[in-house]
Protein backbone atom coordinates (compact mmCIF):
# COMPACT_ATOMS: atom_id res chain seq x y z
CA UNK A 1 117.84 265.96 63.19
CA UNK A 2 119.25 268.50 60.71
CA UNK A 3 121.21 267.09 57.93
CA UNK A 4 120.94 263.54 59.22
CA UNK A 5 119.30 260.45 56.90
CA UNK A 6 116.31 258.35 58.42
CA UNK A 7 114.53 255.39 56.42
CA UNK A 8 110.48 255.22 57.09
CA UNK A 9 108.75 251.99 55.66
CA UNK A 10 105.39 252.59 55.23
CA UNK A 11 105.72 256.15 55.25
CA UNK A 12 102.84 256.99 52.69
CA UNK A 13 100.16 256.69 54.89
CA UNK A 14 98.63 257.67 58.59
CA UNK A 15 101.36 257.00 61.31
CA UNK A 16 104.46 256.59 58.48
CA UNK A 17 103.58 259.41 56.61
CA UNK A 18 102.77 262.06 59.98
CA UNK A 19 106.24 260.74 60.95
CA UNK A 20 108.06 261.74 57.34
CA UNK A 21 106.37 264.82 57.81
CA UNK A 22 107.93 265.42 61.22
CA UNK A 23 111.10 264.66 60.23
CA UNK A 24 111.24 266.85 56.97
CA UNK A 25 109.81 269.26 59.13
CA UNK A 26 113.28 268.86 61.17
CA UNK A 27 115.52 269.42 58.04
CA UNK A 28 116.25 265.76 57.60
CA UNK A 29 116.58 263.73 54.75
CA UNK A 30 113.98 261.00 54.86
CA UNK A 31 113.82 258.14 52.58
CA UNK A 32 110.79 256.35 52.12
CA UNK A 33 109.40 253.11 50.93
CA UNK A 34 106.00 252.30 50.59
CA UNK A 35 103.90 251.13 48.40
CA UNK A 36 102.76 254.16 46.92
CA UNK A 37 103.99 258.36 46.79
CA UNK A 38 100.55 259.93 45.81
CA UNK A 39 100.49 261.16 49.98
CA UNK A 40 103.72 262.41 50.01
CA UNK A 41 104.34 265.95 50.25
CA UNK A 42 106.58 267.43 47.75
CA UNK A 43 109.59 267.96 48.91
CA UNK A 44 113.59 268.07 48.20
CA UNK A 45 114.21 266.58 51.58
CA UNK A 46 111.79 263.54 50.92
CA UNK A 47 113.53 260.43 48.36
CA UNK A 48 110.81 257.96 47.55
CA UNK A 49 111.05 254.23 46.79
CA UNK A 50 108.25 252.17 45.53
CA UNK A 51 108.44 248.93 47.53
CA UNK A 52 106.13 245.94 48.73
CA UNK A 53 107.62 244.33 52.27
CA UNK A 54 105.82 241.31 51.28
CA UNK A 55 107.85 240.83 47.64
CA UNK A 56 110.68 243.15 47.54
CA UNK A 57 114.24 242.80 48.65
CA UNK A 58 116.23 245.68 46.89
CA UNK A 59 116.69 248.77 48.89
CA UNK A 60 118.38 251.89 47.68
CA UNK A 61 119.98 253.27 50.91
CA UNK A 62 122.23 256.43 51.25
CA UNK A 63 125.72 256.06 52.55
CA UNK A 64 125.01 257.24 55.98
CA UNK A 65 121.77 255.88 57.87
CA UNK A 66 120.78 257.11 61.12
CA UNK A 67 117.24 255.76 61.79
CA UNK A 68 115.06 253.69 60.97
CA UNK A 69 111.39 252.99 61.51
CA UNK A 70 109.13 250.27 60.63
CA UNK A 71 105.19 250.85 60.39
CA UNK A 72 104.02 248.45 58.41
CA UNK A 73 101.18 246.77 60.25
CA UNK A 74 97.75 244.71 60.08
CA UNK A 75 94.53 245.46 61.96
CA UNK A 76 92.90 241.89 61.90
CA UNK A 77 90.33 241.77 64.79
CA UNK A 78 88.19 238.74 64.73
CA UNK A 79 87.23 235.74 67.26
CA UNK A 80 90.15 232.79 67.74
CA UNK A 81 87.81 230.76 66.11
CA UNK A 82 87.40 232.45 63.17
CA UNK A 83 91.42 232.94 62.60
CA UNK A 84 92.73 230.49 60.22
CA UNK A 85 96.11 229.63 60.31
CA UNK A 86 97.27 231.16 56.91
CA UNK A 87 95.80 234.71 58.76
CA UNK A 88 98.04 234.17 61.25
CA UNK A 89 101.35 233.66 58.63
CA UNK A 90 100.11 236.61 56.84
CA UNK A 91 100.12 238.87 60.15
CA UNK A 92 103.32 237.66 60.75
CA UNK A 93 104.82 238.34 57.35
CA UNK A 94 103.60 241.78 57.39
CA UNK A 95 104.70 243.11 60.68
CA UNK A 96 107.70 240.02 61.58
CA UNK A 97 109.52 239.24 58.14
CA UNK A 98 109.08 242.37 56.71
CA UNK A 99 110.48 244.01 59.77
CA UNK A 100 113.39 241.54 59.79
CA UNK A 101 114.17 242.14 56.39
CA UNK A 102 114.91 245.82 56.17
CA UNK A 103 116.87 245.36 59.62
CA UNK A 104 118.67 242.83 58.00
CA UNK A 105 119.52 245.09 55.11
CA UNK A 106 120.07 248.61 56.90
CA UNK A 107 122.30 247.00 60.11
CA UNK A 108 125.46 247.54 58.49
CA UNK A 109 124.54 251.19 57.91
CA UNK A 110 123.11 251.39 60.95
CA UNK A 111 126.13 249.99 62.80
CA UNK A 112 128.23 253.04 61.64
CA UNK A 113 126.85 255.42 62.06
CA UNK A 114 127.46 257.25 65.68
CA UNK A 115 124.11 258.03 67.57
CA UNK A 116 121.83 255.62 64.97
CA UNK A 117 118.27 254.71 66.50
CA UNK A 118 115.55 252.10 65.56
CA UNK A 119 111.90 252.18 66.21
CA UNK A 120 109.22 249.31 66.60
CA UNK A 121 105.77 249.25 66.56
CA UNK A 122 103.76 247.07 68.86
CA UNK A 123 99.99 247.56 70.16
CA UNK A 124 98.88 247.92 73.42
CA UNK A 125 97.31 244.35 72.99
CA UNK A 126 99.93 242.57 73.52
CA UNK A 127 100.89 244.19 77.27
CA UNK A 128 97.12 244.40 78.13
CA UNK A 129 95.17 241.12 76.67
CA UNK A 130 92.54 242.30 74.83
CA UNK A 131 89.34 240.03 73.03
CA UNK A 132 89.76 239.15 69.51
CA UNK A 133 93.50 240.70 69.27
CA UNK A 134 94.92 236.96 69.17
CA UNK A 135 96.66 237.41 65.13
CA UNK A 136 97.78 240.89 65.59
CA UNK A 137 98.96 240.53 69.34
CA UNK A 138 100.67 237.36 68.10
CA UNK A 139 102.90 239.03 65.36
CA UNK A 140 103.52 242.35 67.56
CA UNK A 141 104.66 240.54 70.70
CA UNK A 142 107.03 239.31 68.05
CA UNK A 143 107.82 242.70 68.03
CA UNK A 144 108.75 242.99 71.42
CA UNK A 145 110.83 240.40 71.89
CA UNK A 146 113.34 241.12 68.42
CA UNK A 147 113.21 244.66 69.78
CA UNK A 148 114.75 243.82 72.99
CA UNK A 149 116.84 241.32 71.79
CA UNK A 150 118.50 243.80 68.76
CA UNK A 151 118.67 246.08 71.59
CA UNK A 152 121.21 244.29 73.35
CA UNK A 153 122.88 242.66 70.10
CA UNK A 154 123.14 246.21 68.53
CA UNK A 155 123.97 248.02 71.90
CA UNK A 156 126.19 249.96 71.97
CA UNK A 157 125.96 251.59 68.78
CA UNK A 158 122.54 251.28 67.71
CA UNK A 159 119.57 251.75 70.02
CA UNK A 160 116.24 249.65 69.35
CA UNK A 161 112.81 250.82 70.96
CA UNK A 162 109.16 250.38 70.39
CA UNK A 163 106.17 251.79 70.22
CA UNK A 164 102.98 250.26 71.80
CA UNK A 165 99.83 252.70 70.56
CA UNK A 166 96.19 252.02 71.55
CA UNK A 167 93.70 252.19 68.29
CA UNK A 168 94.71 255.67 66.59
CA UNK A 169 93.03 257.62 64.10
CA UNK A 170 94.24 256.44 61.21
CA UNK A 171 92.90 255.11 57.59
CA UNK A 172 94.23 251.17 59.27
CA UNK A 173 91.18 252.13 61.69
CA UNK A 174 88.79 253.80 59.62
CA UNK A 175 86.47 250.58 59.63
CA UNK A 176 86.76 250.35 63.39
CA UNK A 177 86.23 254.39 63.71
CA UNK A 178 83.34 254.77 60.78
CA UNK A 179 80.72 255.85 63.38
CA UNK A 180 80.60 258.58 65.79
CA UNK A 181 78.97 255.95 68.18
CA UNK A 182 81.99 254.09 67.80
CA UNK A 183 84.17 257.17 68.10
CA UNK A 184 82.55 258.14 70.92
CA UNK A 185 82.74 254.18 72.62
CA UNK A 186 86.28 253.82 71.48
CA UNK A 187 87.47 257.08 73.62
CA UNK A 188 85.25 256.09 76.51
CA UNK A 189 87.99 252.98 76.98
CA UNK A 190 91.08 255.36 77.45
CA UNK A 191 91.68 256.97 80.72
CA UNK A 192 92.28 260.61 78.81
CA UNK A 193 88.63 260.32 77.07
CA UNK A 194 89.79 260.06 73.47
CA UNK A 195 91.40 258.71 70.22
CA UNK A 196 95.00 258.84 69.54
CA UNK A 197 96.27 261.16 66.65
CA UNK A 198 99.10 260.43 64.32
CA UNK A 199 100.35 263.28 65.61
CA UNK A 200 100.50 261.96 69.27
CA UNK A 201 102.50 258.61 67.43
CA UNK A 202 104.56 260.79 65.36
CA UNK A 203 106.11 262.99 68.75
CA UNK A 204 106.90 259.39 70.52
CA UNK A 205 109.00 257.96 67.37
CA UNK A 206 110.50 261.14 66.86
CA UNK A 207 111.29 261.63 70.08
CA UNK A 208 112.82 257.87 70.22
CA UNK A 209 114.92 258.88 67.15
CA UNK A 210 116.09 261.50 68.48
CA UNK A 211 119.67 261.98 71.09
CA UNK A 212 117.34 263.25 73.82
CA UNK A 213 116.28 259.71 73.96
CA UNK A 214 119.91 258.63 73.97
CA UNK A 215 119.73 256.65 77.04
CA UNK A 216 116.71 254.70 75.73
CA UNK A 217 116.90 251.31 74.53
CA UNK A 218 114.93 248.15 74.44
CA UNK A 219 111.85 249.77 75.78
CA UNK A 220 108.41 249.74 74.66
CA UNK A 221 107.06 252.66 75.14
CA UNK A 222 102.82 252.78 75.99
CA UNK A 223 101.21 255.46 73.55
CA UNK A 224 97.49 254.45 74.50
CA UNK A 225 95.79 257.42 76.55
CA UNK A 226 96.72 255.60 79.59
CA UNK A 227 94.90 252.40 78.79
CA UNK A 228 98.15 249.64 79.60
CA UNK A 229 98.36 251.39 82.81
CA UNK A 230 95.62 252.37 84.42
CA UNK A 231 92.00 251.27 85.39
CA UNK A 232 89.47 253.99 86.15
């Protein structure tokens, strides 16, 4: 990944900003938009852009773009009855539109570049049917289906994969993590006995960026501690 450009949305906090790490860590250049720098390590390698997915529409991109990854997301757990419809729109702004629109704006880049790779975020929700995931597993099976379908529209010069984590320990989370009895009850679900790491995201999307995933496309890939695939 030496020398090459990637574009992380989101990449101020938990997942985003483990994967700008990894990258810089890689000698690439990584450009990042988010909301807010004050997480960002300091860094020559690391060109920040304040930006809101919900509001903005101006990107400054560099003249070559080889990757691009989306982590912008919502946590919004509650009973079908309680969902309005307006938290359903704003689920879908946040992880749909907002994806769409820096797709939109980066494809051309994207497009010439030789080798360029795109990564998704999903939840394991959407693949497993989970209570009270009806808003989020709405907007992220969303997901799915525009990263399949980019996947062969893009194909092949760009790849397009996602990632489908389980509930990682992240600051999204923290509410659903605050106690070690919920810790505790939260690694009891996963077939390996325990939470996810940013780190453990961070590998997968690398990984999916990377050529040694170069003949990967439209996939989503299950980072969950075995949950989507196996019942113990």
């Amino acid at each position: 990944m030496e020398n090459k450009n990637y574009l992380v949305v989101g990449g101020s906090y938990g997942i985003g900003l483990e994967i700008v790490k990894t990258l810089v860590a890689q000698d690439a250049e990584v450009y990042v938009l988010a909301r807010t720098n004050e997480n960002l390590p300091i860094s020559t390698n690391i060109h920040y852009q304040e930006f809101d997915v919900l509001g903005d529409d101006k990107i400054d991109l560099p003249d070559e773009l080889h990757g691009v990854v989306y982590c912008p997301g919502s946590i919004n757990l509650k009973p079908f009855r309680s969902l309005k419809p307006d938290a359903f729109r704003s689920d879908f702004e946040i992880n749909v539109i907002g994806a769409v629109k820096v797709l939109q704006a980066t494809q051309r880049l994207l497009q010439k570049t030789e080798h360029s790779s795109v990564v998704l975020f999903s939840t394991v929700a959407v693949g497993q049917g989970m209570p009270y995931h009806a808003s989020v597993a709405a907007s992220k099976g969303a997901i799915e289906g525009l990263a399949k379908t980019l996947a062969a529209e893009w194909a092949p010069k760009v790849r397009v994969n996602c990632v489908a984590p389980s509930l990682t320990d992240t600051p999204l989370a923290a509410r659903l993590l605050s106690s070690d009895e919920r810790r505790e009850a939260t690694a009891q679900r996963h077939p390996l006995k325990r939470i996810g790491t940013v780190s453990d995201i961070s590998e997968a999307v690398c990984f999916l960026l990377s050529e040694k995933s170069g003949w990967m496309t439209g996939q989503i890939l299950g980072v969950d501690g075995g949950m989507s695939a196996l019942k113990i």
